[in-house]
C-alpha atoms as a PDB file:
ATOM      1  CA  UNK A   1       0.000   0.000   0.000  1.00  0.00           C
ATOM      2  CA  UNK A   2       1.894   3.354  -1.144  1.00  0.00           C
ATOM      3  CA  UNK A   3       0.961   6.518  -0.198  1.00  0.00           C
ATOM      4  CA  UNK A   4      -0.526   7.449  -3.451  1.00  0.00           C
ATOM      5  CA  UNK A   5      -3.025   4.200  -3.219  1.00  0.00           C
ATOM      6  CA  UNK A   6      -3.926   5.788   0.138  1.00  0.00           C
ATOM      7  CA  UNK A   7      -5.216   8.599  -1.025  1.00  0.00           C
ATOM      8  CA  UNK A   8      -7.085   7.505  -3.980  1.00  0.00           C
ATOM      9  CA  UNK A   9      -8.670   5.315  -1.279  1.00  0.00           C
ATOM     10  CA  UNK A  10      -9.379   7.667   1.324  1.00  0.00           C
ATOM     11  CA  UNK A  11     -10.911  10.040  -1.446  1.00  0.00           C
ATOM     12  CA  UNK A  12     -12.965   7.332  -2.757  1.00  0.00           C
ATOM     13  CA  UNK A  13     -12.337   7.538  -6.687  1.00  0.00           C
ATOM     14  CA  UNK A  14     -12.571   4.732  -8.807  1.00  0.00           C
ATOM     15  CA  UNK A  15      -8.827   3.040  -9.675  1.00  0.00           C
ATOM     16  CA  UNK A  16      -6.939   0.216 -10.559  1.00  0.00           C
ATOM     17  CA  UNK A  17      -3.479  -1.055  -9.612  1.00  0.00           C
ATOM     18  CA  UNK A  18      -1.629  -2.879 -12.411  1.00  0.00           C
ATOM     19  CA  UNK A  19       1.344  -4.545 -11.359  1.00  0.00           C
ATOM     20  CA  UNK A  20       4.676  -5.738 -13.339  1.00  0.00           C
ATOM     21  CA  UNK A  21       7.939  -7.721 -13.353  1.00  0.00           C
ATOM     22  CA  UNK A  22      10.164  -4.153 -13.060  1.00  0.00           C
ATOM     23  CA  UNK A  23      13.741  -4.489 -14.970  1.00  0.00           C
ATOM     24  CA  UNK A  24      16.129  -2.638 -12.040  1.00  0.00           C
ATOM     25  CA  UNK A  25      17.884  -2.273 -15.544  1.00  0.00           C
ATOM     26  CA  UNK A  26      16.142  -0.193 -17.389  1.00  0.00           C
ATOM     27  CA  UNK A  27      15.855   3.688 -17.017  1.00  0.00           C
ATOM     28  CA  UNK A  28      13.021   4.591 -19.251  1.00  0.00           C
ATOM     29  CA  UNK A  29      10.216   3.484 -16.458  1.00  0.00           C
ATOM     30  CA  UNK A  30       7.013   4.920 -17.339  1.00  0.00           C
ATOM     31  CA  UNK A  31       8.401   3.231 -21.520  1.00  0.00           C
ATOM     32  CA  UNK A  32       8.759  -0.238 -19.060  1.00  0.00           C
ATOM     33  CA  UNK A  33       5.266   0.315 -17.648  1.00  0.00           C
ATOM     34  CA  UNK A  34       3.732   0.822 -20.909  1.00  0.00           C
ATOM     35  CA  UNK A  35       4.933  -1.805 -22.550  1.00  0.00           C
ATOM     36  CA  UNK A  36       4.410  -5.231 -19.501  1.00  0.00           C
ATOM     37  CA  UNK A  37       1.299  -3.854 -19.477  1.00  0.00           C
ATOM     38  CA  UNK A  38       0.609  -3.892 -22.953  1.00  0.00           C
ATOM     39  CA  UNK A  39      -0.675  -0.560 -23.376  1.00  0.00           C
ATOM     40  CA  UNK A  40      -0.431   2.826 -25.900  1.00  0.00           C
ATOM     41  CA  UNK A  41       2.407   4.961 -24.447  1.00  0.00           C
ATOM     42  CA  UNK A  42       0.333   7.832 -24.995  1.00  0.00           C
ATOM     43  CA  UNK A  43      -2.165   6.571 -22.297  1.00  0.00           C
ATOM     44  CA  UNK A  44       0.781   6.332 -20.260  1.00  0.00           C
ATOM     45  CA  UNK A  45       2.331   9.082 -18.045  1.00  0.00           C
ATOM     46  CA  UNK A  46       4.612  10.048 -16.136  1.00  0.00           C
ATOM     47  CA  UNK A  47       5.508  12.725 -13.388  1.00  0.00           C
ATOM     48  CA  UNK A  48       8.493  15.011 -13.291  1.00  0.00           C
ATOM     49  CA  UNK A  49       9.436  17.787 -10.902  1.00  0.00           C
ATOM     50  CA  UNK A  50      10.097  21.066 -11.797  1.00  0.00           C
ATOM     51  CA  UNK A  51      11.429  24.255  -9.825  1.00  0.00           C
ATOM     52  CA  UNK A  52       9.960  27.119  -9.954  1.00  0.00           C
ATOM     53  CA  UNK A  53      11.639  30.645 -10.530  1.00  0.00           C
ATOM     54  CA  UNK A  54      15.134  29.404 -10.000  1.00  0.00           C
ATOM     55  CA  UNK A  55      14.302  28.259  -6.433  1.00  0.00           C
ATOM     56  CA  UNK A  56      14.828  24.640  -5.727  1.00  0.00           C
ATOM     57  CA  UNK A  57      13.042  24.708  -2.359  1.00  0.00           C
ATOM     58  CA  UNK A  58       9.436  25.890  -4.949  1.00  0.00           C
ATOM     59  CA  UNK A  59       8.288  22.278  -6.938  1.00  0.00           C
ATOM     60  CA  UNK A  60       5.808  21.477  -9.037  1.00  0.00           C
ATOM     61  CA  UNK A  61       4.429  17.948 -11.106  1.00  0.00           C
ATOM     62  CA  UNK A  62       4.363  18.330 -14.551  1.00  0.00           C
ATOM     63  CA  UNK A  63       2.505  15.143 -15.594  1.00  0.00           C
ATOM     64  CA  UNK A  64       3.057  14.051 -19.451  1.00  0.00           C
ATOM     65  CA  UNK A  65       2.720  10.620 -21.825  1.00  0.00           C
ATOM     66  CA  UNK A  66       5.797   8.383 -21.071  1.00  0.00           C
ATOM     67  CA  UNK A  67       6.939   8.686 -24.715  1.00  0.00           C
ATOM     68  CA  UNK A  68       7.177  12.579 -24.765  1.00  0.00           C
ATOM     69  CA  UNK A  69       8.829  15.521 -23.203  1.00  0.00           C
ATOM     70  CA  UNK A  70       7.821  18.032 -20.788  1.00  0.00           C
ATOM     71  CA  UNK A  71       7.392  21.922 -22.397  1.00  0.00           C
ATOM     72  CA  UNK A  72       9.397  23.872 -19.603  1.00  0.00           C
ATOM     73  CA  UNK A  73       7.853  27.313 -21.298  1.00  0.00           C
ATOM     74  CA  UNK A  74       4.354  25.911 -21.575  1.00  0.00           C
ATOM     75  CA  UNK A  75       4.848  24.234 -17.979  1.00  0.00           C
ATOM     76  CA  UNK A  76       5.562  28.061 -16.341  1.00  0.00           C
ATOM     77  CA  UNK A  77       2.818  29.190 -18.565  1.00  0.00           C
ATOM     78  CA  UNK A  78       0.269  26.858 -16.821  1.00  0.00           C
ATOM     79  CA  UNK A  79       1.705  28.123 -13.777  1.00  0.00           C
ATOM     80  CA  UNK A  80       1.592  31.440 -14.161  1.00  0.00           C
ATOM     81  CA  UNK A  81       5.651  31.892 -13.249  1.00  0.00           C
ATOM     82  CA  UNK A  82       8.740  33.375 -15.304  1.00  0.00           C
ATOM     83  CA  UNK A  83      10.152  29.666 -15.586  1.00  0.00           C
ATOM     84  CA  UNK A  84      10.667  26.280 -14.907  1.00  0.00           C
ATOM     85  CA  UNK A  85      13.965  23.723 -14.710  1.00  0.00           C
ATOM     86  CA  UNK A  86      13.918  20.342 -14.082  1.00  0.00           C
ATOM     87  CA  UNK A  87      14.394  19.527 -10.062  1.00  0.00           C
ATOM     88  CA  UNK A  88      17.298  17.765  -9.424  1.00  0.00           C
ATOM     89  CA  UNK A  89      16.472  14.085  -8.888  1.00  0.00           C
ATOM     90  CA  UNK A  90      18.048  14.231  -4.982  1.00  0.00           C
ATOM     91  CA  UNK A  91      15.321  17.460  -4.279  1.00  0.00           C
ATOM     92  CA  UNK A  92      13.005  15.535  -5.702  1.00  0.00           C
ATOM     93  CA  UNK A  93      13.352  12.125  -3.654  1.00  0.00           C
ATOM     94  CA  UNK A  94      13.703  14.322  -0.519  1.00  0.00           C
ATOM     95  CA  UNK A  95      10.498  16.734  -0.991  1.00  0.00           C
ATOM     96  CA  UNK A  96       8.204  13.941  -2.239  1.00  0.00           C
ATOM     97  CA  UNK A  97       9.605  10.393  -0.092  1.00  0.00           C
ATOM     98  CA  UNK A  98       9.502   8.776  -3.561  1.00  0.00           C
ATOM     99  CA  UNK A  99      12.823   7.134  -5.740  1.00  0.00           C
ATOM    100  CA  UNK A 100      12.853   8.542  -8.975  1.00  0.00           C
ATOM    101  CA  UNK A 101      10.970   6.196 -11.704  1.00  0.00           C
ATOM    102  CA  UNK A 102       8.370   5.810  -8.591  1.00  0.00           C
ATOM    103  CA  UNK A 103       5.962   8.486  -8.671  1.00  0.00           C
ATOM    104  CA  UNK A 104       6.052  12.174  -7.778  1.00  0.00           C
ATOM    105  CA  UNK A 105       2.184  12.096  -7.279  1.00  0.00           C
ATOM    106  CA  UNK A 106       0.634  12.490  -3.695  1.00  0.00           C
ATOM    107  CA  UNK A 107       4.138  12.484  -1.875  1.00  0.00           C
ATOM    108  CA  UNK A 108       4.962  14.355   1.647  1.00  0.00           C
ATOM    109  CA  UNK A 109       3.005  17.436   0.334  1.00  0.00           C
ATOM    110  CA  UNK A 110       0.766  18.611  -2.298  1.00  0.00           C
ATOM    111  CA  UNK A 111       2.623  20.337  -4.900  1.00  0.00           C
ATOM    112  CA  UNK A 112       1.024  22.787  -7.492  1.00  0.00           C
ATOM    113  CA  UNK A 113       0.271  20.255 -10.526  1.00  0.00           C
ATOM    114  CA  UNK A 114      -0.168  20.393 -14.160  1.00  0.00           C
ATOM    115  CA  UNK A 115      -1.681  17.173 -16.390  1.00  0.00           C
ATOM    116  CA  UNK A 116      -0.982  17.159 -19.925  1.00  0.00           C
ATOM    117  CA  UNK A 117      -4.309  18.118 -21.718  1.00  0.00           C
ATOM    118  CA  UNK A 118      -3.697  14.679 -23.982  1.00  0.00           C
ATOM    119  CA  UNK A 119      -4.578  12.867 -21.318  1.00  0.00           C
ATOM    120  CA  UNK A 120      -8.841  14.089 -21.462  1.00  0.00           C
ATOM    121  CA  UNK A 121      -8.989  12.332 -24.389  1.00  0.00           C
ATOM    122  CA  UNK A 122      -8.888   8.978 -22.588  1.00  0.00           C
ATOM    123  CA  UNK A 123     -11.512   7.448 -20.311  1.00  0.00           C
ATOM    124  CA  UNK A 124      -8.678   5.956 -17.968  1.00  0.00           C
ATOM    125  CA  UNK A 125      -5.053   6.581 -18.024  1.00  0.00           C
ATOM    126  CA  UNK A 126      -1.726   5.300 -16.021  1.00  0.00           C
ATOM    127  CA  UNK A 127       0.860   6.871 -13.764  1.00  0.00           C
ATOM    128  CA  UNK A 128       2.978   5.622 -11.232  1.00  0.00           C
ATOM    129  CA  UNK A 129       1.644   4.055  -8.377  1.00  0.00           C
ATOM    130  CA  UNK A 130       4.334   5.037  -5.574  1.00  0.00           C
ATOM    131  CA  UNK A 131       7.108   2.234  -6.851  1.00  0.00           C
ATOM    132  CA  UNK A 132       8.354   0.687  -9.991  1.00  0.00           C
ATOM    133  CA  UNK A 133       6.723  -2.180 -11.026  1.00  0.00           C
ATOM    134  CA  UNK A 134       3.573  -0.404  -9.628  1.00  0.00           C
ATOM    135  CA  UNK A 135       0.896   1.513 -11.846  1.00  0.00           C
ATOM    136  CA  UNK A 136      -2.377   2.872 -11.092  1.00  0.00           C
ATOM    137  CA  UNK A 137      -5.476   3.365 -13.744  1.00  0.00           C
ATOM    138  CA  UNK A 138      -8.246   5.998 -13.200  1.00  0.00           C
ATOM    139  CA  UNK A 139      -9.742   8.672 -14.813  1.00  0.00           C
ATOM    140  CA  UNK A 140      -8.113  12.060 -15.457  1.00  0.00           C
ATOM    141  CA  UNK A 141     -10.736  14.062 -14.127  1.00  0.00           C
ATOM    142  CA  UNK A 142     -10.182  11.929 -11.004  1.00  0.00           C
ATOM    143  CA  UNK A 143      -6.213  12.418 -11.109  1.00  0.00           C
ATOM    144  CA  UNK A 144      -6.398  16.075 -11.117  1.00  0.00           C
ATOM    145  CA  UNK A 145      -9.431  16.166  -8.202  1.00  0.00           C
ATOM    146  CA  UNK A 146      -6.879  14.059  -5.858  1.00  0.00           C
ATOM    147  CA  UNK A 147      -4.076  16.458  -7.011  1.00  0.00           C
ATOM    148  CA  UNK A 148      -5.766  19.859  -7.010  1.00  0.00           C
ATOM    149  CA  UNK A 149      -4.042  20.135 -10.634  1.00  0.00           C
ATOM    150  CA  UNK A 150      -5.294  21.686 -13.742  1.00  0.00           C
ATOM    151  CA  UNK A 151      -4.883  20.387 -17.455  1.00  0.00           C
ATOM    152  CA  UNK A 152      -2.812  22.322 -20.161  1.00  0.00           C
ATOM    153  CA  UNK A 153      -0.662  21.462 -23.436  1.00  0.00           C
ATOM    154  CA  UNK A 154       2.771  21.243 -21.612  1.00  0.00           C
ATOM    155  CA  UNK A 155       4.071  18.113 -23.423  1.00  0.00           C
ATOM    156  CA  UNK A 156       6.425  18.174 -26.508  1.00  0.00           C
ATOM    157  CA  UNK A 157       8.231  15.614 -28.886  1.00  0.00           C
ATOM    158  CA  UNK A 158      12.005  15.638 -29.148  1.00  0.00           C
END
């Protein structure tokens, strides 16, 4: 039971948890995820920290498809600051309690969160479920109730 299964409980949305063999080899988790389950990467996502402003002590989830990039102009846009970097991975294990490749969602605190807007397009989608090997399904709408988060176009190719 991760934290992140918790909460979904506690809140009482409909879910999911898909589990999977995880290769401790392979970096490209949410790609891993995707494909034991046998699912579309692009119903796939996964959550990376950003800091806000320059100050690595300010995060925020930007929460994209597994085979894509996050936008870091489109991700500030969404929240309304000058700009956005990518945390570094040791900030982001401390402020959330999660290993990177395990989830960002639902950690030690509620961070400000952003949802890739490809993601309304499907009745149920996938993101981390607090560990590798660990995925849970529900419904966007339901992701970005548990998360406070909005939806916006923050995801790019290459």
């Amino acid at each position: 039971m991760t934290p992140a299964i918790q909460q979904a409980k506690r809140a009482k949305i409909p879910f999911h948890v898909h589990e999977y063999a995880h290769d401790p080899r392979t970096e490209a988790y949410g790609l891993e995820a995707a494909q034991a389950l046998g699912l579309d990467p692009a119903q796939v996502f996964k959550t990376l920290l950003v800091t806000l402003n320059g100050d690595r002590k300010k995060l925020a989830v930007g929460i994209v498809p597994v085979e894509l990039f996050l936008n870091l102009k489109q991700m500030a846009a969404a929240l309304g600051v000058k700009t956005v970097d990518m945390a570094n991975p040791k900030d982001a294990e401390r402020s959330t309690g999660y290993i990177v490749g395990a989830s960002a969602l639902l950690g030690k605190r509620l961070l400000p969160t952003v949802l890739d807007d490809s993601a309304l397009q499907f009745a149920n989608i996938f993101v981390s479920g607090g560990r590798r090997g660990l995925d849970i399904e529900l419904a966007p709408a339901d992701l970005l109730a548990l998360c406070n988060g909005v939806a916006a176009p923050i995801a790019r190719e290459r």
